[in-house]
N, C-alpha and C. Protein backbone atom coordinates (compact mmCIF):
# COMPACT_ATOMS: atom_id res chain seq x y z
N UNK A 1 39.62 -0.12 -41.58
CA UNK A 1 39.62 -0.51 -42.97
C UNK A 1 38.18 -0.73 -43.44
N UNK A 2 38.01 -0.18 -44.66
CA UNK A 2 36.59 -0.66 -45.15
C UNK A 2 36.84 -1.05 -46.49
N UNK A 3 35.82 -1.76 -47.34
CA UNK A 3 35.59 -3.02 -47.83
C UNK A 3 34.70 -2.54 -48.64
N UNK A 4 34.90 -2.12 -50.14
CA UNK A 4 33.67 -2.15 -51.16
C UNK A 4 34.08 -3.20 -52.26
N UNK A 5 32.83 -3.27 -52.60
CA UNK A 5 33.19 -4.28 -53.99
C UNK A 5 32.61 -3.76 -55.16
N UNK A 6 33.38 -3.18 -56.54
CA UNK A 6 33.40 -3.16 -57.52
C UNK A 6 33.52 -4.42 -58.64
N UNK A 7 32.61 -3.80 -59.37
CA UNK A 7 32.39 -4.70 -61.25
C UNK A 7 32.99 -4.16 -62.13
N UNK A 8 33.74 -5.21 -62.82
CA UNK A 8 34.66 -4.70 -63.66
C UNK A 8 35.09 -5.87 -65.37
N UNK A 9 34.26 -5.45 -65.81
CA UNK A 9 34.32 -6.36 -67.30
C UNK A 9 33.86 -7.88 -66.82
N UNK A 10 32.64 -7.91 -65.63
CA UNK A 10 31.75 -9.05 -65.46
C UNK A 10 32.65 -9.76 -63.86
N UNK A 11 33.63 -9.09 -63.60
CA UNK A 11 34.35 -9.90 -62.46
C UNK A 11 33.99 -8.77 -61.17
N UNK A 12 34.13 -9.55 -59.85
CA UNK A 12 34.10 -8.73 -59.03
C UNK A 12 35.36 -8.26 -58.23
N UNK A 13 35.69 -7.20 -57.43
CA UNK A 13 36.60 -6.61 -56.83
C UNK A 13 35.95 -6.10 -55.55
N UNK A 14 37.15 -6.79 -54.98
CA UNK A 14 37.03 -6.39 -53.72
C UNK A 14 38.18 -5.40 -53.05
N UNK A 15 37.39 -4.37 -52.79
CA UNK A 15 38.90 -3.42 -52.59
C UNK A 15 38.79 -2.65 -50.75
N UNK A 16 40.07 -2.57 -50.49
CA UNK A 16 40.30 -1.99 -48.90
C UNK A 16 40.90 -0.84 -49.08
N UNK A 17 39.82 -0.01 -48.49
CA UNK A 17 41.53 1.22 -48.08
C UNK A 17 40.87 1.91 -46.94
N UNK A 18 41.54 2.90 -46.17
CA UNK A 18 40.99 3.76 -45.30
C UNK A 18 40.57 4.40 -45.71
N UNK A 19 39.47 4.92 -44.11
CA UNK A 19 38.34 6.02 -44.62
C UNK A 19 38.66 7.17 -45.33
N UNK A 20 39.66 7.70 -44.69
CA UNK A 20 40.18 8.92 -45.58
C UNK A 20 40.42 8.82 -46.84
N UNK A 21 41.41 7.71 -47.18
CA UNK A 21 41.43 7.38 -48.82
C UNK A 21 39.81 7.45 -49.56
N UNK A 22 39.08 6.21 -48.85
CA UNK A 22 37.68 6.49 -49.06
C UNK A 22 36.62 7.40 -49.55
N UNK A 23 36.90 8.29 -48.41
CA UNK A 23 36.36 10.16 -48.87
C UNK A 23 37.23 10.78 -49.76
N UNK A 24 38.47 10.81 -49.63
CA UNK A 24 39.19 11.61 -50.82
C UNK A 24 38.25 11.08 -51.88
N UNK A 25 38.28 9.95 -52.21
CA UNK A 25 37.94 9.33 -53.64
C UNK A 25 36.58 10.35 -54.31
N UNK A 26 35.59 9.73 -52.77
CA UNK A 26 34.71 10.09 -53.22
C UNK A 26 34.25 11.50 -53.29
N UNK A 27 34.94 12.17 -52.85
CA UNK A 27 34.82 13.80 -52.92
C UNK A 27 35.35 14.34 -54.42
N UNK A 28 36.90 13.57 -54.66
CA UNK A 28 37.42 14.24 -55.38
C UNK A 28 36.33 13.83 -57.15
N UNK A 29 35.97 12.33 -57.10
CA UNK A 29 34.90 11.94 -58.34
C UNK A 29 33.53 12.64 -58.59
N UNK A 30 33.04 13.16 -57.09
CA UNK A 30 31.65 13.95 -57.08
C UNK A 30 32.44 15.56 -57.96
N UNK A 31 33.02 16.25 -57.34
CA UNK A 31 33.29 17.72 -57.44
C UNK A 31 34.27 17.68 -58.99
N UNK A 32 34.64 16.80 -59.31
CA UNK A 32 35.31 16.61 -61.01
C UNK A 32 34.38 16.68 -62.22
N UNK A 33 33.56 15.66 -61.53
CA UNK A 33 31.98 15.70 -62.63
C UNK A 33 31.64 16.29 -63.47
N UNK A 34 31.02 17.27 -63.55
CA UNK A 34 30.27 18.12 -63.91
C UNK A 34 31.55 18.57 -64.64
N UNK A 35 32.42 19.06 -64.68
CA UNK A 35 33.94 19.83 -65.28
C UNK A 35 34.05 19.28 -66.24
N UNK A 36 34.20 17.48 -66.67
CA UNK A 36 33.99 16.60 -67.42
C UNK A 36 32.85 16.77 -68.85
N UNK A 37 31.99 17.52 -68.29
CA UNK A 37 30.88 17.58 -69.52
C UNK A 37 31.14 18.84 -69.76
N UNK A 38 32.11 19.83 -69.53
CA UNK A 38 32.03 21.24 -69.87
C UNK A 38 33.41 20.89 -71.32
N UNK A 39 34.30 19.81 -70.49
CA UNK A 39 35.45 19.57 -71.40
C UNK A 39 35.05 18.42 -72.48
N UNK A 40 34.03 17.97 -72.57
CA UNK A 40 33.29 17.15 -73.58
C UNK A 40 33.65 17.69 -74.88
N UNK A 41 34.63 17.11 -75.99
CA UNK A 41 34.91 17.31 -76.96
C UNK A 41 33.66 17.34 -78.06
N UNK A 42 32.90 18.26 -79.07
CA UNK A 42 32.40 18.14 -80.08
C UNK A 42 32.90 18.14 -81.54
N UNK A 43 32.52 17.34 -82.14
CA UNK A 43 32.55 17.23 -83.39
C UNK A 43 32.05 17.75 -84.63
N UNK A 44 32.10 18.71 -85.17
CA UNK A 44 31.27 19.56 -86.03
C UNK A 44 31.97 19.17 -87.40
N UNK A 45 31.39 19.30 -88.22
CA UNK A 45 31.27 19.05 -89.74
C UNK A 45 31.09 20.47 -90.45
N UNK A 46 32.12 20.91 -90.83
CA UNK A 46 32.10 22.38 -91.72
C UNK A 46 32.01 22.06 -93.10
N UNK A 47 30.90 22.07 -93.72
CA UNK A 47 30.87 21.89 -95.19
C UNK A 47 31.46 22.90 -96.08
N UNK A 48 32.28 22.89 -96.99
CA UNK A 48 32.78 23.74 -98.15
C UNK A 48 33.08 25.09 -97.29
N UNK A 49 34.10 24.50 -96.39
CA UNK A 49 34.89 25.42 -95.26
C UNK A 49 35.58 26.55 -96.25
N UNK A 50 36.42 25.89 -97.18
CA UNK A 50 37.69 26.96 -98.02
C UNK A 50 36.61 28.19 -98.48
N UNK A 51 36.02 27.45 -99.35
CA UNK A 51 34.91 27.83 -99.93
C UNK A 51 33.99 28.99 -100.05
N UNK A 52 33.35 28.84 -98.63
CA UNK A 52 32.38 29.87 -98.11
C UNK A 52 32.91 30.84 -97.42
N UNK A 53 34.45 30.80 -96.87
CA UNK A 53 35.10 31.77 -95.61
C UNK A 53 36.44 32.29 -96.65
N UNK A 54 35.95 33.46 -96.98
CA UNK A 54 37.17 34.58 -97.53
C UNK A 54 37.89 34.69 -96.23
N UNK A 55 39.26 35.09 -96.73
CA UNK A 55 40.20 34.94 -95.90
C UNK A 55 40.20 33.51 -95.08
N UNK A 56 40.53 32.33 -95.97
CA UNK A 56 40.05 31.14 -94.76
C UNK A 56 41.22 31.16 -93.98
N UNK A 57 42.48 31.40 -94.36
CA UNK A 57 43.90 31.01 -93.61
C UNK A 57 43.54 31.73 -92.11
N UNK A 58 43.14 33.08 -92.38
CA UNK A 58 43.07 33.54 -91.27
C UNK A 58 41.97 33.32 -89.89
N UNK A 59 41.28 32.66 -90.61
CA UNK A 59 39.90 32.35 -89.79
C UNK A 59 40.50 31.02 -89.35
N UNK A 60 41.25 29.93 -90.01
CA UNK A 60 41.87 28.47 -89.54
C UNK A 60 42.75 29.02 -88.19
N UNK A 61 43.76 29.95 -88.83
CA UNK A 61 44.62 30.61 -87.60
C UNK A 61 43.69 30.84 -86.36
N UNK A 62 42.76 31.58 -86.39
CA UNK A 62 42.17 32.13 -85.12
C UNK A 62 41.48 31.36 -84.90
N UNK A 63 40.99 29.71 -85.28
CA UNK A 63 40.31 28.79 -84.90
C UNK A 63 41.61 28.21 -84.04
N UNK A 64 42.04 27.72 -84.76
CA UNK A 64 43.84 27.10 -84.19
C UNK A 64 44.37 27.85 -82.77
N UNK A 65 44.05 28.88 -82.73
CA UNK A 65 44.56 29.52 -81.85
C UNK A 65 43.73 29.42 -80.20
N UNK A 66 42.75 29.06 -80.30
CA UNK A 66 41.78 28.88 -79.16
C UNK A 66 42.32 27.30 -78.92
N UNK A 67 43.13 26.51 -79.26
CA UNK A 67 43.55 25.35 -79.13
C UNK A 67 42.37 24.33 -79.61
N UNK A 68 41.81 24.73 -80.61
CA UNK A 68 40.76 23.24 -81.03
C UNK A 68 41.67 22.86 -82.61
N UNK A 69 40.89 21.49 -83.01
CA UNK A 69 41.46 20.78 -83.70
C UNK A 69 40.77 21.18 -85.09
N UNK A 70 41.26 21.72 -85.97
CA UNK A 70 40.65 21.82 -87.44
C UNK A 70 41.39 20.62 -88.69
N UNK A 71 40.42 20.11 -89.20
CA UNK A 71 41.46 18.56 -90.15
C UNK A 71 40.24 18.72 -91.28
N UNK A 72 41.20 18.51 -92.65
CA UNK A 72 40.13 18.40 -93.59
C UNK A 72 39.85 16.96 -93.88
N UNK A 73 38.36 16.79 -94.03
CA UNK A 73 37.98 15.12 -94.53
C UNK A 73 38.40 14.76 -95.51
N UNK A 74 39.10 13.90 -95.69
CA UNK A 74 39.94 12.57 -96.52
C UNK A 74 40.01 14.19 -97.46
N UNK A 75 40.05 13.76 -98.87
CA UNK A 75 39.90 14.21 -99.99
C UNK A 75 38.92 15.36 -100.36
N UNK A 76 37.98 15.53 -99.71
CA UNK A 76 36.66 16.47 -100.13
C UNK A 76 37.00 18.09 -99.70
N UNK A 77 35.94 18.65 -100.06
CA UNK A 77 36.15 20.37 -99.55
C UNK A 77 35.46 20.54 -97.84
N UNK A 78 35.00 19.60 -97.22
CA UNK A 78 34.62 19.40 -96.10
C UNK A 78 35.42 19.63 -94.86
N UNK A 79 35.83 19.97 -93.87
CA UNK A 79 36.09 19.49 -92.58
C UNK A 79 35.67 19.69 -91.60
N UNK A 80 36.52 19.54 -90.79
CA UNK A 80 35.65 19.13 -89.47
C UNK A 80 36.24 19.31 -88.42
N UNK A 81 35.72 20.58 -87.50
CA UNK A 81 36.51 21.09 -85.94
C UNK A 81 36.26 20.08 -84.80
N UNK A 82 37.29 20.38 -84.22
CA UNK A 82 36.62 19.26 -82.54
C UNK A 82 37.14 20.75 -81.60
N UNK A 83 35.97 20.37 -80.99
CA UNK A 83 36.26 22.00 -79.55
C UNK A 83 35.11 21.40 -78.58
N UNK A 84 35.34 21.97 -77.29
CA UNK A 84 34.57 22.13 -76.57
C UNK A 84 33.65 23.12 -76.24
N UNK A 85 32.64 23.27 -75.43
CA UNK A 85 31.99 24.48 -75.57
C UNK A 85 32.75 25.71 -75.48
N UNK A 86 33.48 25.73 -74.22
CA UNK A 86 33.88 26.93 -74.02
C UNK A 86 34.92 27.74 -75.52
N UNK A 87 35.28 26.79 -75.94
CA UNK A 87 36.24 27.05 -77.43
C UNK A 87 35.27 27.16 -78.50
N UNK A 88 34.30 26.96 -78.34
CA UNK A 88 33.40 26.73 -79.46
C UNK A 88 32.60 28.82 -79.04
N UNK A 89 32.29 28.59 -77.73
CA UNK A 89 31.75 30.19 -77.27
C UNK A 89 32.88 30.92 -77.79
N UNK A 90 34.03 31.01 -77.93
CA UNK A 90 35.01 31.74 -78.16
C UNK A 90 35.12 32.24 -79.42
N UNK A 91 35.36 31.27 -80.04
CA UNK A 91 35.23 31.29 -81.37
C UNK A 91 33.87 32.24 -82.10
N UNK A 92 33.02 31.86 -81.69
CA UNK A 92 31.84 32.68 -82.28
C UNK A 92 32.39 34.07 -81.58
N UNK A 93 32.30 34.41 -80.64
CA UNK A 93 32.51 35.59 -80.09
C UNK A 93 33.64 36.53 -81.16
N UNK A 94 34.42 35.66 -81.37
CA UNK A 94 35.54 36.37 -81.89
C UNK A 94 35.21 36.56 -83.09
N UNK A 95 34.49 35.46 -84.20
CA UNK A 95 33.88 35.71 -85.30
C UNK A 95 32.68 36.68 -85.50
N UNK A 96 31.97 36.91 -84.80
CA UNK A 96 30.92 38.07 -84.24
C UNK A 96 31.55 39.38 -84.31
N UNK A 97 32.44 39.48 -83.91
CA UNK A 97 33.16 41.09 -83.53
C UNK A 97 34.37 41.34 -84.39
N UNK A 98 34.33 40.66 -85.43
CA UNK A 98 35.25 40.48 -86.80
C UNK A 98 34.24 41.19 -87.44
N UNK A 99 35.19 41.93 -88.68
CA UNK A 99 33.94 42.96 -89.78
C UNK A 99 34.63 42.00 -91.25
N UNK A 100 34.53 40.57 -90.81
CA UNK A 100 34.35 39.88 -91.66
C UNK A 100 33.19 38.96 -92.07
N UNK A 101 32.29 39.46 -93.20
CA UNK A 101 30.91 38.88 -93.56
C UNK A 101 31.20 37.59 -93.79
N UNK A 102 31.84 37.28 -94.51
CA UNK A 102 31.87 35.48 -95.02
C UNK A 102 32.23 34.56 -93.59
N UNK A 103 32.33 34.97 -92.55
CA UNK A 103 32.73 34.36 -91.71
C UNK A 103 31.41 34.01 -90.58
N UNK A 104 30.47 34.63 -91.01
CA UNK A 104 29.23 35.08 -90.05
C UNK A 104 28.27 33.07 -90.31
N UNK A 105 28.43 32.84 -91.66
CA UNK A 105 28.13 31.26 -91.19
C UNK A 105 28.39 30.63 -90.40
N UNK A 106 29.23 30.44 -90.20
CA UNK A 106 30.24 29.67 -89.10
C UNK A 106 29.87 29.67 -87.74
N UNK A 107 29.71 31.35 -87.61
CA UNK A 107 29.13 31.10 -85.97
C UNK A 107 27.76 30.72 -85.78
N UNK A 108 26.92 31.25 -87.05
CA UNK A 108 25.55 30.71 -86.90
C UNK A 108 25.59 29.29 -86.90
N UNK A 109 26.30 28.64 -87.74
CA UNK A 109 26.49 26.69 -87.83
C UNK A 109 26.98 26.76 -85.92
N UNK A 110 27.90 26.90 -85.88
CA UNK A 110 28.81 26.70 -83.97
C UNK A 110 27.22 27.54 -83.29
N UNK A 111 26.41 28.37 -82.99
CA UNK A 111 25.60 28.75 -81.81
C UNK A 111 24.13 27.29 -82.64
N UNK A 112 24.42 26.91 -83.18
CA UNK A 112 23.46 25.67 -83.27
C UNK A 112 23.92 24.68 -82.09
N UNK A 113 24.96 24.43 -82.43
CA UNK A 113 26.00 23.39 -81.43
C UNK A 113 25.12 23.80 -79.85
N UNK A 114 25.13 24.96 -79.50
CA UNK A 114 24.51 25.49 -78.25
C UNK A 114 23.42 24.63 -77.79
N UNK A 115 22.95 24.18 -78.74
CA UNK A 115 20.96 23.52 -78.54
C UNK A 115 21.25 22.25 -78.38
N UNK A 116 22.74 22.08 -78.50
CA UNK A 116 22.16 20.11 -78.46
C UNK A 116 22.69 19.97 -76.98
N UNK A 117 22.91 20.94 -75.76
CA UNK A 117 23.39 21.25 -74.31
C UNK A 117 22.41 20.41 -73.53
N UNK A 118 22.83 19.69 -73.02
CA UNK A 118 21.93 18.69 -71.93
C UNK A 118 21.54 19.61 -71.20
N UNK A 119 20.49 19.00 -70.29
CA UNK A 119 19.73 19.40 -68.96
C UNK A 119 21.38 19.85 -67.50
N UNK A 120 22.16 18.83 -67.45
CA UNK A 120 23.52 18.62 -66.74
C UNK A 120 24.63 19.09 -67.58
N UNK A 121 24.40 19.67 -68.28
CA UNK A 121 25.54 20.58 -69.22
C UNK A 121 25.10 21.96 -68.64
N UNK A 122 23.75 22.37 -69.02
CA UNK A 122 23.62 23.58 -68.24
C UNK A 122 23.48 24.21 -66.93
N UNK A 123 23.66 22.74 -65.95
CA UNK A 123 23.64 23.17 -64.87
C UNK A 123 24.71 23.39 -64.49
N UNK A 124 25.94 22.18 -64.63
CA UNK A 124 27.13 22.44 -64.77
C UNK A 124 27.64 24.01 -65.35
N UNK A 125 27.23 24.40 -66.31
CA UNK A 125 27.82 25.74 -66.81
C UNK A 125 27.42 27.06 -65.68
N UNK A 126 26.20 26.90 -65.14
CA UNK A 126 25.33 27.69 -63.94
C UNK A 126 26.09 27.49 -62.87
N UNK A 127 26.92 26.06 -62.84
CA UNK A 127 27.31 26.24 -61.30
C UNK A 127 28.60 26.57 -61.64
N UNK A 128 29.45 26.69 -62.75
CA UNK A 128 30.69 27.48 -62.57
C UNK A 128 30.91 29.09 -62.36
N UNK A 129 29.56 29.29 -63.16
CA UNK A 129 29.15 30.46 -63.05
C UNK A 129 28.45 31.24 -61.84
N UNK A 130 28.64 31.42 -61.14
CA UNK A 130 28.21 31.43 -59.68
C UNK A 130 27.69 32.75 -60.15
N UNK A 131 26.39 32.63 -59.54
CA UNK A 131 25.49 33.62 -59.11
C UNK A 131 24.94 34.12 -60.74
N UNK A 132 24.58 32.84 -61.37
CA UNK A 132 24.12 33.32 -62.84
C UNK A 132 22.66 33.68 -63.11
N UNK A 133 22.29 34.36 -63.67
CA UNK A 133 20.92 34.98 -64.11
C UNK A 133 20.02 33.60 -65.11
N UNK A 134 18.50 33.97 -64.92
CA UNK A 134 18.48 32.98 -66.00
C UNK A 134 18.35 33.77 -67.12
N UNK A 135 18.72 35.05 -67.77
CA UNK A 135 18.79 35.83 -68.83
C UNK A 135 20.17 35.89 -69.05
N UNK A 136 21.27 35.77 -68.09
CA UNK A 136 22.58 35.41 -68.49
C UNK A 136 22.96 34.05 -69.16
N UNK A 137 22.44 33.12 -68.54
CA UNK A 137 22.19 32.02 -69.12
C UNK A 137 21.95 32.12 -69.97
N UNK A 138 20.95 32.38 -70.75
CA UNK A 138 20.21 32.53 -71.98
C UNK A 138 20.92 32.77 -72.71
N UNK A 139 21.58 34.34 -72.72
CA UNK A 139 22.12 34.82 -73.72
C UNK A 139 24.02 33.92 -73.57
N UNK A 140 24.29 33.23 -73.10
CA UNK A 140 25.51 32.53 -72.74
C UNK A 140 25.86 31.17 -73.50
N UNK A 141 24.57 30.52 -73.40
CA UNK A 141 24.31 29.24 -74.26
C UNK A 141 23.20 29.25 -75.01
N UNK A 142 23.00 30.09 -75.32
CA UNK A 142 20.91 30.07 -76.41
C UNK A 142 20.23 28.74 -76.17
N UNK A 143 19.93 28.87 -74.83
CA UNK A 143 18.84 27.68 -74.41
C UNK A 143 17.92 28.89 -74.62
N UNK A 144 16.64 27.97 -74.35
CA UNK A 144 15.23 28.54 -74.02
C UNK A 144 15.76 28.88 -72.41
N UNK A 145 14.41 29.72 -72.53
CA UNK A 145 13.96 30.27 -70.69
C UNK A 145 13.50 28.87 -69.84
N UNK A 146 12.66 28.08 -71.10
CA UNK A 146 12.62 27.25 -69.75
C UNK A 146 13.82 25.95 -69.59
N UNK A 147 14.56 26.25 -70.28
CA UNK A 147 16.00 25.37 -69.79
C UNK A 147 16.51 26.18 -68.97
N UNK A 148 16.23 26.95 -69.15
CA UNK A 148 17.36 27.61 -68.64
C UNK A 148 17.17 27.85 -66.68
N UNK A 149 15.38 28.59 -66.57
CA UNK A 149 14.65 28.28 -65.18
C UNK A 149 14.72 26.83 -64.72
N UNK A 150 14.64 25.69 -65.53
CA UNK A 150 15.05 24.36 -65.01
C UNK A 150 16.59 24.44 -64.28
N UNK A 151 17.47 24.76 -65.08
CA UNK A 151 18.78 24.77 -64.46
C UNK A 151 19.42 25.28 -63.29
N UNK A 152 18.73 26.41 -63.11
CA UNK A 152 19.03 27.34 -62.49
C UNK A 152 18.63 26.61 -60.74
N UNK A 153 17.05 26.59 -61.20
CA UNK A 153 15.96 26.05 -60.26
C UNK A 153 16.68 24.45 -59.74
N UNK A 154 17.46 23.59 -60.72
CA UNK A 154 17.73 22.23 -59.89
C UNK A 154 18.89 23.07 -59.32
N UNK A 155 19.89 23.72 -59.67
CA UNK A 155 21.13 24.21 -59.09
C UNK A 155 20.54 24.92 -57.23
N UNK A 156 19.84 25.58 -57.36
CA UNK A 156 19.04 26.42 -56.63
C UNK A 156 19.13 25.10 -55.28
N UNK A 157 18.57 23.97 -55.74
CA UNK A 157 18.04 23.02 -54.50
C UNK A 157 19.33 22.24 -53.91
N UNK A 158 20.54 22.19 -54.48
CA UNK A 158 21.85 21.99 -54.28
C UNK A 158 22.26 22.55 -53.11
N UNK A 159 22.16 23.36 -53.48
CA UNK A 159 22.44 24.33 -52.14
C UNK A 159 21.84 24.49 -50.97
């Protein structure tokens, strides 16, 4: 039996279990990690959504359809998507290869979203991506080169 003690809203805990329980824990909390910041919900603010996107029904549909959340703010012409990256990459992709012009804001507003990617967002994305380039990278999340050689390079020493 072993014996750690956890803090928990200022009190302490003292907890037992076997080693094996032990390592499960701690294997299964290390290797989850990183997965956690890929599923990191964002919040984007689409100004004068109806507005600016001809055909909006259909562009809501094919937002809707990648499973993210589209809701308009209170009363105004505003709203506001929640997606994660990978739904957020999708989305542009799909709006990109549409021969719909009014729709081409949108992905330029969503590949902004790309830049606000932590240092551990992109490594995380590098290590799902096994055996990633740092020019794949690049063109995957529009970091710079040198985020991108950082990422690559801490992933690199992991191993």
């Amino acid at each position: 039996m072993y014996c750690f003690n956890l803090r928990k809203n200022g009190k302490q805990l003292n907890v037992y279990c076997q080693a094996s329980i032990l390592l499960a824990f701690l294997i299964l909390s290390t290797a989850y990690q990183p997965l956690s910041m890929l599923n990191k919900t964002s919040t984007i603010t689409l100004p004068s959504f109806l507005r600016k996107a001809m055909k909006a029904y259909a562009l809501k549909t094919l937002i809707r359809q990648q499973g993210c959340e589209l809701q308009r703010i209170g009363r105004s012409r505003n709203w506001q998507l929640k997606a994660n990256f990978e739904q957020i990459q999708t989305i542009v992709q799909l709006i990109e290869s549409s021969n719909e012009a009014s729709w081409q804001w949108l992905a330029k507003l969503l590949k902004k979203e790309y830049q606000h990617l932590s240092h551990d967002e992109l490594i995380s994305i590098a290590k799902k991506l096994e055996k990633i380039t740092v020019s794949a990278l690049i063109t995957r999340t529009d970091c710079t080169i040198a985020q991108a050689r950082k990422a690559i390079d801490a992933l690199e020493e992991f191993d």
